[in-house]
Structure formats: C-alpha cells, structure tokens
C-alpha atoms as a PDB file:
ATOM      1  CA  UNK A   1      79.728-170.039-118.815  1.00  0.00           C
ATOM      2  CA  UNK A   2      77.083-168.123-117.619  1.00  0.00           C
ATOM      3  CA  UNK A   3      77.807-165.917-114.206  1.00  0.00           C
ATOM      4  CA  UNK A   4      74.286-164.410-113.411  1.00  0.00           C
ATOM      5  CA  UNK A   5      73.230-164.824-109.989  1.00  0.00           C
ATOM      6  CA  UNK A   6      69.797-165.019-108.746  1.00  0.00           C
ATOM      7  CA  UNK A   7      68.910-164.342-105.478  1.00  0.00           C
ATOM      8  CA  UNK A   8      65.573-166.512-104.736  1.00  0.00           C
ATOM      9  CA  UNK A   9      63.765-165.299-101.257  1.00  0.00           C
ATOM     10  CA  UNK A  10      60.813-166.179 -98.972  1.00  0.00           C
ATOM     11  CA  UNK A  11      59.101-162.829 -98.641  1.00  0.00           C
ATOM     12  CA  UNK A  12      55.298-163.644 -96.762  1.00  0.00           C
ATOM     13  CA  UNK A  13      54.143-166.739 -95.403  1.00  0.00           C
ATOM     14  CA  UNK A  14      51.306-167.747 -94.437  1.00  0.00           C
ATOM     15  CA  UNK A  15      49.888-171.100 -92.819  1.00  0.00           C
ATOM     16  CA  UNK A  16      52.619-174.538 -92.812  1.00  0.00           C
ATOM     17  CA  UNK A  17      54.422-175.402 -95.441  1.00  0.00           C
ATOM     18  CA  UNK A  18      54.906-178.986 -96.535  1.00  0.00           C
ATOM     19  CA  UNK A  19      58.739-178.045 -97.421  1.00  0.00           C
ATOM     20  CA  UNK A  20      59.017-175.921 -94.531  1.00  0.00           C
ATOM     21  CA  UNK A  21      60.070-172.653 -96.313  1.00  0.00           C
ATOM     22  CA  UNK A  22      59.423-169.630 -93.889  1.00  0.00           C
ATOM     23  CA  UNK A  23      59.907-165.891 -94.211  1.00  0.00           C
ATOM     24  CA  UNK A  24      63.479-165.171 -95.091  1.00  0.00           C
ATOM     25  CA  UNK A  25      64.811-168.010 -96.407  1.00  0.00           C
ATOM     26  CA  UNK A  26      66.922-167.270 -99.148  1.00  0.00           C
ATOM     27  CA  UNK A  27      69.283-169.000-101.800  1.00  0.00           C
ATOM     28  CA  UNK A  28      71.871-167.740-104.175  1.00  0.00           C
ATOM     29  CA  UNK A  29      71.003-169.024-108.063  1.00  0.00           C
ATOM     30  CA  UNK A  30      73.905-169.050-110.244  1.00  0.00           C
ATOM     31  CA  UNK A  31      73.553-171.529-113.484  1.00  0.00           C
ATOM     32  CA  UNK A  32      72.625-174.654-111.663  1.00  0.00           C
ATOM     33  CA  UNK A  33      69.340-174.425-109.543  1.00  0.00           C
ATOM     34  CA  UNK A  34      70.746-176.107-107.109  1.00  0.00           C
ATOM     35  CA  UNK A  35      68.214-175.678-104.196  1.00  0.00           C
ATOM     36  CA  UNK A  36      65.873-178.216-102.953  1.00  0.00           C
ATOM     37  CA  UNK A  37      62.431-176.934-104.234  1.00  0.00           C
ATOM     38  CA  UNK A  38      58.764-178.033-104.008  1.00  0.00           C
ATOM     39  CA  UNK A  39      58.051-179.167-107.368  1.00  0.00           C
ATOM     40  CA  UNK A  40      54.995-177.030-107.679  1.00  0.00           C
ATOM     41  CA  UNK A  41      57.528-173.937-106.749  1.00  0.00           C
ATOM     42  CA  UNK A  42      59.721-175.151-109.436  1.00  0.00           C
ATOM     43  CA  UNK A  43      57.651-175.134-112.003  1.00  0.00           C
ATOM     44  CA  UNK A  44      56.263-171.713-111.378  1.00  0.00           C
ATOM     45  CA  UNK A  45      59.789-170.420-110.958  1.00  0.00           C
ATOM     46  CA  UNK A  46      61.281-171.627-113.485  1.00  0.00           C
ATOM     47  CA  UNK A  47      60.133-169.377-116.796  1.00  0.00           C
ATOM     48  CA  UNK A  48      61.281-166.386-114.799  1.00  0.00           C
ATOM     49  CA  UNK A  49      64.381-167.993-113.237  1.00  0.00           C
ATOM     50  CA  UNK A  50      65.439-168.291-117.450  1.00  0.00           C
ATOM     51  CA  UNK A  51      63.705-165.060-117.994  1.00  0.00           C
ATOM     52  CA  UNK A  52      65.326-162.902-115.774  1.00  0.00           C
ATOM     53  CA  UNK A  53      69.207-165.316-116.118  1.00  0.00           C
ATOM     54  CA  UNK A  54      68.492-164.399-120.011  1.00  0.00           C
ATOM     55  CA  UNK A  55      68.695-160.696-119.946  1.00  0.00           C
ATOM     56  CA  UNK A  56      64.804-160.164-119.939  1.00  0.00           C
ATOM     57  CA  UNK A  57      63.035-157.627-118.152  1.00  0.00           C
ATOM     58  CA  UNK A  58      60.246-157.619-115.818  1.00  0.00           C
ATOM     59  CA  UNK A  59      57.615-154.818-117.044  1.00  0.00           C
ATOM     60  CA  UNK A  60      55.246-154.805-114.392  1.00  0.00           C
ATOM     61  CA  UNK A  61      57.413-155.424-111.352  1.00  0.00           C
ATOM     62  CA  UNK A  62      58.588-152.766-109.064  1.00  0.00           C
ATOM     63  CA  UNK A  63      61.925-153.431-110.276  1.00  0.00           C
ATOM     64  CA  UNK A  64      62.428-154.949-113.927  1.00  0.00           C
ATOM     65  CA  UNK A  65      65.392-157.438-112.322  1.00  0.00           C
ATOM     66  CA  UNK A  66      62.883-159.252-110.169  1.00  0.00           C
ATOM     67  CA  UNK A  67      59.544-160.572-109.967  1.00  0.00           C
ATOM     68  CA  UNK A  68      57.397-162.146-106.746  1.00  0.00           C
ATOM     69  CA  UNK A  69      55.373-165.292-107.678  1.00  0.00           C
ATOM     70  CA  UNK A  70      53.126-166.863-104.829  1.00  0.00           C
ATOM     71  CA  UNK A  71      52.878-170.938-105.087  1.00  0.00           C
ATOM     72  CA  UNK A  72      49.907-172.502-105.581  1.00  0.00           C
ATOM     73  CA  UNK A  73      48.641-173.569-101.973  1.00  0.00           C
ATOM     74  CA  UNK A  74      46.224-170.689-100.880  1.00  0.00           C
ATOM     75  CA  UNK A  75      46.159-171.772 -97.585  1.00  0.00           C
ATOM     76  CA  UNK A  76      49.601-172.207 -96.747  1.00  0.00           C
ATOM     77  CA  UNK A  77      51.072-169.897 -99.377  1.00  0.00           C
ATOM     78  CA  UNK A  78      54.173-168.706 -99.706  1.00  0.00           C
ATOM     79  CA  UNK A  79      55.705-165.660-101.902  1.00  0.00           C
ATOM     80  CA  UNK A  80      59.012-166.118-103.665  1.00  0.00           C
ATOM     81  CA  UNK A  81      60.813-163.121-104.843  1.00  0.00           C
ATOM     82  CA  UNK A  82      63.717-163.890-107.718  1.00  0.00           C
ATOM     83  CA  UNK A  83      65.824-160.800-108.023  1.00  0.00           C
ATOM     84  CA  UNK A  84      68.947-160.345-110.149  1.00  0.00           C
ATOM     85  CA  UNK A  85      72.017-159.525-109.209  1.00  0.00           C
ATOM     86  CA  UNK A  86      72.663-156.310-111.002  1.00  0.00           C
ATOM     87  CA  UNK A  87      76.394-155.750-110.052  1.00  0.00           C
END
C-alpha cells in the first residue's frame, strides 16, 4: 500500500469562493483523496497529485516535491500548493 502523504494548502485568495476555501486551509493526502474538492480544483490537481504520489519531480518549482496550481476562476481565484511529505 502506498504511504505518501500529500499535504494540499490554500496559499492566496482572492475574491469568494463558491466552496468556501480561504487562505490556510489545508488537508493531509495519503492514497485516497479524500477531501471535498471543487470539481474544477480536482481536475487540475489531480495529474500532479499522481505526479508528485509517483516519485516524479517538479522541475520548475521552487522545490521539486511541490507545485502551486491556481483554479480556474480569475476573479475569485484561489492557489493550491501540493507538497510532499519528504520524511
């Protein structure tokens, strides 16, 4: 069974969010994503949820275990950060 965890944070806001997610929210990822999502944050999280779960590397982030992904709405946007455990 697969024990990497995923920490999956709220990092800027800006505007109201439908779901509500603010600054600082934060949920621990393990092999179930078990967290109620916004489908449109789901399906921009997901590739790098299995990237980063799968041992990949982010090139281009500040740190290769994580990567920030903004969702779609420009006027209420929010930015998610995934980060991986690396203990």
């Amino acid at each position: 069974m697969d024990k990497t965890k995923l920490t999956l944070k709220v990092v800027k806001s800006k505007g109201k969010c439908m779901m509500g997610y603010k600054t600082g929210d934060c949920w621990e990822l393990d092999s179930h994503i078990a967290v109620e999502l916004c489908s449109h944050v789901y399906y921009l999280l997901y590739p790098w949820i299995q990237v980063l779960r799968f041992g990949g590397k982010i090139p281009w982030g500040k740190k290769e275990n994580s990567i920030r992904i903004p969702c779609i709405d420009e006027k209420n946007m929010r930015v998610f950060e995934i980060t991986k455990d690396e203990s």
